[in-house]
N, C-alpha and C. Protein backbone atom coordinates (compact mmCIF):
# COMPACT_ATOMS: atom_id res chain seq x y z
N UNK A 1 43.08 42.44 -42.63
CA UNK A 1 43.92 41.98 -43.72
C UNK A 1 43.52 42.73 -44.99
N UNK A 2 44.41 43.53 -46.01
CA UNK A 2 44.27 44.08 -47.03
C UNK A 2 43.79 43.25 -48.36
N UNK A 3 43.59 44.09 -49.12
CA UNK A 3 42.97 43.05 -50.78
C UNK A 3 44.37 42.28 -50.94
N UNK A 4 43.95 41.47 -51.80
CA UNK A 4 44.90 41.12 -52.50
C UNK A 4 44.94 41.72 -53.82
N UNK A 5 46.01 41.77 -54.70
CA UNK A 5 45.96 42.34 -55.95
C UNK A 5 44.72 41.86 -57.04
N UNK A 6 44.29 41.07 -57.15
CA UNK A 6 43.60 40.29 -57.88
C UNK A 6 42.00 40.66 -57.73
N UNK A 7 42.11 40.86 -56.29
CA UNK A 7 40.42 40.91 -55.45
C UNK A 7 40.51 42.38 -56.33
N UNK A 8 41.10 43.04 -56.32
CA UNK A 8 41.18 45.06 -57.35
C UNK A 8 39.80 44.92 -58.38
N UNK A 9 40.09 43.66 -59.14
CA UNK A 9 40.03 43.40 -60.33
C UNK A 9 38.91 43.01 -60.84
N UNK A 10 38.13 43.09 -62.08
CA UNK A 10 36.85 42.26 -62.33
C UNK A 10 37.71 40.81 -62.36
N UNK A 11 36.32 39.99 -62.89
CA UNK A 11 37.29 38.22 -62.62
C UNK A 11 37.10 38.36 -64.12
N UNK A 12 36.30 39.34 -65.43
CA UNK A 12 37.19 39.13 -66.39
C UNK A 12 38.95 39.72 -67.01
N UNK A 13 38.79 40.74 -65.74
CA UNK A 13 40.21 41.46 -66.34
C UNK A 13 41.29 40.83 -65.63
N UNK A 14 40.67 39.33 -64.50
CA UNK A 14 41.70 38.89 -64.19
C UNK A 14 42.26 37.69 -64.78
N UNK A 15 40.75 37.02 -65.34
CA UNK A 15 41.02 36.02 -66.64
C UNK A 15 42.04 36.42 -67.93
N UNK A 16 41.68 37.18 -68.10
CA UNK A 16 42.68 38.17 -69.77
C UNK A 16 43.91 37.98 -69.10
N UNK A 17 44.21 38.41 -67.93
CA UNK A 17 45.64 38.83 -67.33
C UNK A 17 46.16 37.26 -67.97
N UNK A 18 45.58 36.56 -66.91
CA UNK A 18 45.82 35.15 -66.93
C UNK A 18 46.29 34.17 -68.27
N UNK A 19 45.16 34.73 -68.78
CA UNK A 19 45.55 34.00 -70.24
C UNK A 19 46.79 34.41 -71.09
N UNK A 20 46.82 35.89 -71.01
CA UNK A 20 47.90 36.86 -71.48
C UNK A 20 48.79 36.35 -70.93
N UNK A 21 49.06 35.93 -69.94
CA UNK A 21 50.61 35.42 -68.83
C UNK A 21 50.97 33.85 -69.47
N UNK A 22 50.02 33.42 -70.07
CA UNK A 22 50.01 31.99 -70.11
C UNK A 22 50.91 31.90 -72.06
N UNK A 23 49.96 33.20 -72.59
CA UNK A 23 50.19 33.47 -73.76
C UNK A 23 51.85 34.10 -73.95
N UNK A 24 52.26 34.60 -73.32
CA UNK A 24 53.66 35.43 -73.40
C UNK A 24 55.03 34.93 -72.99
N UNK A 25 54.81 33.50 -73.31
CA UNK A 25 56.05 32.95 -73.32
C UNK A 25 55.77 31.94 -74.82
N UNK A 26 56.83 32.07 -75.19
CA UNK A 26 56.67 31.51 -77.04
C UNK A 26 57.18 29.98 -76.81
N UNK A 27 57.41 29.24 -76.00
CA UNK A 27 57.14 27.30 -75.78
C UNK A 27 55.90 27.68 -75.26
N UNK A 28 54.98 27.91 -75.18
CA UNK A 28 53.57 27.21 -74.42
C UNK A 28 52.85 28.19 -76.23
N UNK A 29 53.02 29.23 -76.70
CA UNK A 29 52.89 29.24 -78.23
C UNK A 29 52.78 28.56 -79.14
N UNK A 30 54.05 27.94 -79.20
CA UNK A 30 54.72 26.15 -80.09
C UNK A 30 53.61 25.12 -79.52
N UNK A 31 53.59 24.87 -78.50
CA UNK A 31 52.87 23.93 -77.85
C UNK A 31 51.48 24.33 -78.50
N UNK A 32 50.80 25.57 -78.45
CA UNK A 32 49.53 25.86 -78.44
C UNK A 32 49.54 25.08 -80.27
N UNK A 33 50.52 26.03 -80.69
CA UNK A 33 50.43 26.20 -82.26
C UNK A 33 50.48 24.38 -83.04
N UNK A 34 51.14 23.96 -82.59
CA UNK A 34 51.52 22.13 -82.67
C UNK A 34 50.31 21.39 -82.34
N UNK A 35 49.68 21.34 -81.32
CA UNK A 35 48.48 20.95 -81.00
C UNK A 35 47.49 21.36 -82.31
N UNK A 36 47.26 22.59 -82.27
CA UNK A 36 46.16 22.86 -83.73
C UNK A 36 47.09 22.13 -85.00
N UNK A 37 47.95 22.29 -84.90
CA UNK A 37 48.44 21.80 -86.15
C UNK A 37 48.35 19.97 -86.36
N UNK A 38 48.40 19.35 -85.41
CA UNK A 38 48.33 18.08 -85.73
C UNK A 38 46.86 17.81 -85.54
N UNK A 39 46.21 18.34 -84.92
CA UNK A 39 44.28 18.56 -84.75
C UNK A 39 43.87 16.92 -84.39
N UNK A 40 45.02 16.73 -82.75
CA UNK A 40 44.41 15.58 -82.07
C UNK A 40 45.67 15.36 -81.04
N UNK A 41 45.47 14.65 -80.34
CA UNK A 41 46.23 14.54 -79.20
C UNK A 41 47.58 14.07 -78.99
N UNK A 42 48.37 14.31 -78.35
CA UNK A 42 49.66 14.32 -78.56
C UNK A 42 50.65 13.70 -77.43
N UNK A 43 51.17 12.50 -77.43
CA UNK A 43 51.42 11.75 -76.23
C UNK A 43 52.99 12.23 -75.58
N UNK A 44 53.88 11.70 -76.86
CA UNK A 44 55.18 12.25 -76.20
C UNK A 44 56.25 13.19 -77.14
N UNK A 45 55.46 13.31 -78.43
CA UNK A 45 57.09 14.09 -79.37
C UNK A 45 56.82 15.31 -79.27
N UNK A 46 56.54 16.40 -78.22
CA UNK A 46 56.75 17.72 -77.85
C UNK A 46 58.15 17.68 -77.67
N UNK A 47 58.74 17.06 -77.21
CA UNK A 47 60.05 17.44 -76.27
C UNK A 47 61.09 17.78 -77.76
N UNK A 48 60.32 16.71 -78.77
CA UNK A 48 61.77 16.54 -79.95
C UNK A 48 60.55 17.70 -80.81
N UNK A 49 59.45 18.31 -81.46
CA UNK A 49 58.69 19.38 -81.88
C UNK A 49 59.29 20.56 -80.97
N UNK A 50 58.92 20.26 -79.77
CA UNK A 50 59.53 21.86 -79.55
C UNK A 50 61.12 22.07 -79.33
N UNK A 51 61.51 21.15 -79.09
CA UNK A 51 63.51 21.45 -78.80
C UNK A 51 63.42 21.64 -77.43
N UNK A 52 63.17 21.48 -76.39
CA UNK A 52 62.77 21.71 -75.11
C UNK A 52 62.87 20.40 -74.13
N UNK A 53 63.96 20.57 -72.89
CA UNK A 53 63.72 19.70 -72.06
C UNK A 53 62.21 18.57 -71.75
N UNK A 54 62.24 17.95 -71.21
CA UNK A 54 60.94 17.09 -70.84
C UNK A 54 60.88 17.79 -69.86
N UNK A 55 61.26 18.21 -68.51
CA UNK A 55 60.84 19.18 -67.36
C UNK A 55 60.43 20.36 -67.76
N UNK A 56 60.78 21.10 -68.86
CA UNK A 56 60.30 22.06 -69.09
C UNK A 56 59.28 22.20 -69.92
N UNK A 57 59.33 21.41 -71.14
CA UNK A 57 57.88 21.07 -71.26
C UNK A 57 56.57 20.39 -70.44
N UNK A 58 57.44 19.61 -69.83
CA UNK A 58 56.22 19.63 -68.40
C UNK A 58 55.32 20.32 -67.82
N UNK A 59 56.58 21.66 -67.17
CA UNK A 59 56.03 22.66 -66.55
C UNK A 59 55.18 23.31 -67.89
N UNK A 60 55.55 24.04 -68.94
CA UNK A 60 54.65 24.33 -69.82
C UNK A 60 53.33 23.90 -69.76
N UNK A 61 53.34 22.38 -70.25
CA UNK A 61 51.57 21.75 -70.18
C UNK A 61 50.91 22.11 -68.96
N UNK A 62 51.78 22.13 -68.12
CA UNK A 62 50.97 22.20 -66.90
C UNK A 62 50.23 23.99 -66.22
N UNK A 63 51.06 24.55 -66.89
CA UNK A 63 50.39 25.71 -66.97
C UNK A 63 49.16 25.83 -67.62
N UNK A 64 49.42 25.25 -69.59
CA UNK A 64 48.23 25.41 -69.96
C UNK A 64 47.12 24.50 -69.59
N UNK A 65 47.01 23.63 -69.26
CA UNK A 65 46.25 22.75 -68.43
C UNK A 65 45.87 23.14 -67.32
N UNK A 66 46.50 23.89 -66.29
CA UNK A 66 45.53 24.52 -65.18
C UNK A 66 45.10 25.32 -65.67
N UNK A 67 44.84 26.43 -66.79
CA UNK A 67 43.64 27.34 -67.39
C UNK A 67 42.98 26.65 -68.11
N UNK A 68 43.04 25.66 -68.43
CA UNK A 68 41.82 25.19 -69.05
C UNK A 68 42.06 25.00 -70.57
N UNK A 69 43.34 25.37 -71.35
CA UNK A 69 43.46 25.81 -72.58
C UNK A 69 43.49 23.92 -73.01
N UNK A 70 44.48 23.55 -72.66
CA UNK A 70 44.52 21.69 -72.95
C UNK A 70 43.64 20.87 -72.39
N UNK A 71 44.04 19.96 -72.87
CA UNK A 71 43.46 18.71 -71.66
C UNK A 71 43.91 17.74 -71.54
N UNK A 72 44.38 16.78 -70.76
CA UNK A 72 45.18 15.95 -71.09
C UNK A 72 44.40 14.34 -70.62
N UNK A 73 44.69 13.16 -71.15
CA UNK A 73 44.19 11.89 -70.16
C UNK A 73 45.46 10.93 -70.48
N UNK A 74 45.48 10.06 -69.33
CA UNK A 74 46.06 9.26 -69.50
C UNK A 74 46.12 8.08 -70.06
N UNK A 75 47.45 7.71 -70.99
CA UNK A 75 47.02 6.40 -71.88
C UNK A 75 48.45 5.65 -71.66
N UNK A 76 48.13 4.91 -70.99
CA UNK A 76 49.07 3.82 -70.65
C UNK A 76 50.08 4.74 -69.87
N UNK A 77 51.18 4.79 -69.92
CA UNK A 77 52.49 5.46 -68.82
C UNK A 77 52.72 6.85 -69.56
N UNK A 78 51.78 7.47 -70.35
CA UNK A 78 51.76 8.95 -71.64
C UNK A 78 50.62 9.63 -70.61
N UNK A 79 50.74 10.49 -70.64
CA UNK A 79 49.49 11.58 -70.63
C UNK A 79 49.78 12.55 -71.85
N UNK A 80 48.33 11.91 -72.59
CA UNK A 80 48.11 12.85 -73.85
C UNK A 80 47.42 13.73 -73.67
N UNK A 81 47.53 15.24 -74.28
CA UNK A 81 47.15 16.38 -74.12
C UNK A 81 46.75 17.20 -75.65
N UNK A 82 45.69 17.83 -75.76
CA UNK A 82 44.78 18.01 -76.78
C UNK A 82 44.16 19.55 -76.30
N UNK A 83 44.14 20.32 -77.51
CA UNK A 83 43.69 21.80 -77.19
C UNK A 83 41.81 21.48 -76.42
N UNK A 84 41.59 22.12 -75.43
CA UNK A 84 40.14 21.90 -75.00
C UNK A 84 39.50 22.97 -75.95
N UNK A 85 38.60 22.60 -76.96
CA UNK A 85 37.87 23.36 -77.58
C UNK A 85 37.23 24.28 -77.11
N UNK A 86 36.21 23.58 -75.98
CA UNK A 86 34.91 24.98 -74.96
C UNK A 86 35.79 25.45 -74.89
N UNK A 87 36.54 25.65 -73.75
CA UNK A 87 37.47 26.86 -73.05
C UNK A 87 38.38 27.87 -74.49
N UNK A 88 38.86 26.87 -75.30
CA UNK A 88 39.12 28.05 -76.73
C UNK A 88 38.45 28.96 -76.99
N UNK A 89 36.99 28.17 -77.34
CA UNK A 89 36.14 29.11 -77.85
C UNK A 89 35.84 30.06 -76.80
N UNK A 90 36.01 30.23 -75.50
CA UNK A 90 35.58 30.97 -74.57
C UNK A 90 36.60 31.97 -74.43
N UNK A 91 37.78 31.85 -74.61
CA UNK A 91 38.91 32.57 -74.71
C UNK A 91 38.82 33.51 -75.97
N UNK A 92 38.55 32.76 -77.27
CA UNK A 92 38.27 33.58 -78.36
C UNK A 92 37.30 34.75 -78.00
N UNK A 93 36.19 34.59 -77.84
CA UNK A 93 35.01 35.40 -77.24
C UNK A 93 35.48 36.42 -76.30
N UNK A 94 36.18 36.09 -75.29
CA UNK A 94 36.47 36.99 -74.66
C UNK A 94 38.02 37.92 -74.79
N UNK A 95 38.54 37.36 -76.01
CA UNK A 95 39.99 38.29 -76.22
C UNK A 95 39.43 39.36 -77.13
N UNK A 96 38.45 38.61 -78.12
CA UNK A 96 37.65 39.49 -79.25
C UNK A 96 36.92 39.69 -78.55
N UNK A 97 35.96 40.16 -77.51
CA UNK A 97 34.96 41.49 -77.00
C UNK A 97 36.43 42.35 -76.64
N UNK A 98 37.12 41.84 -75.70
CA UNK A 98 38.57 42.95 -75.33
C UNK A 98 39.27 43.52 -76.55
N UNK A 99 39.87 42.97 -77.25
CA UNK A 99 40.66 44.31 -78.42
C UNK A 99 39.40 44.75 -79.31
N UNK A 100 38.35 44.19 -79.60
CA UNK A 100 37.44 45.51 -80.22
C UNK A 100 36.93 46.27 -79.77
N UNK A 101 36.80 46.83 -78.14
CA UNK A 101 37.22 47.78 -77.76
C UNK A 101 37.07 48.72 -78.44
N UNK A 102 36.24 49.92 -79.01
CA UNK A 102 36.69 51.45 -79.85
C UNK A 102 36.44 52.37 -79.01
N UNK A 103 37.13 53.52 -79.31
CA UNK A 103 37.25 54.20 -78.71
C UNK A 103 36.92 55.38 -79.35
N UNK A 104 35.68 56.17 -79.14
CA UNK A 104 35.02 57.80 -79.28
C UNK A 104 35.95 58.75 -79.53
N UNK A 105 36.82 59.43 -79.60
CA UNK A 105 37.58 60.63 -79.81
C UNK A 105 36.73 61.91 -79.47
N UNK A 106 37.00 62.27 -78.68
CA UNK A 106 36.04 63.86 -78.74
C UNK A 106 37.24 64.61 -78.66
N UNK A 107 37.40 65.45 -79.78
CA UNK A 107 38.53 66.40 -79.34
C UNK A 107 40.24 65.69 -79.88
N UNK A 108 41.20 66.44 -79.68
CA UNK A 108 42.40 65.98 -79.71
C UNK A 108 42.79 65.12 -78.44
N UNK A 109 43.00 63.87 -78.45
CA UNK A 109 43.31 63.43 -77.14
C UNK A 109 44.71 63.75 -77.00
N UNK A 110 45.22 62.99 -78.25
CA UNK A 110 46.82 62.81 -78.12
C UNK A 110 47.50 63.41 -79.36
């Protein structure tokens, strides 16, 4: 049986991918951006904040919630959901070691 695409990969350049995939749709953005902005947990007015179905905000949380970016618990028939700080800060750390990145020049490259 061959690699899979992923196995190619370090598990940080497959984390970045990940997060980047999670990052590149602008409702899970709103969502990210709304969460910091109210700076505490958030039970049900996404649907009327972001303009967005309830299924589709669904699926949204649930993306960012399987990486780790939210978190959600349940309170009464709500599951409230709240940016997970560790995993932020771990994301920060590792987007900033990736774009500072410099790069040597020897010569004319381009």
């Amino acid at each position: 049986m061959g690699l899979t695409k992923s196995e190619m990969f370090t598990d940080e350049q497959n984390k970045i991918a990940l997060i980047a995939k999670a990052f590149g749709h602008p409702a899970r953005i709103a969502i990210l951006q709304h969460l910091f902005k109210i700076n505490s947990c958030v039970c049900g007015d996404l649907v009327n904040e972001i303009g967005l179905a309830q299924p589709t905000i669904s699926q949204h949380l649930k993306e960012l919630k399987n990486l780790g970016i939210i978190k959600g618990n349940i309170e009464g028939t709500s599951v409230c959901y709240c940016i997970n700080q560790d995993e932020w800060q771990n994301i920060r750390i590792l987007f900033t070691q990736f774009l500072e990145q410099v790069t040597i020049k020897d010569g004319d490259c381009c």
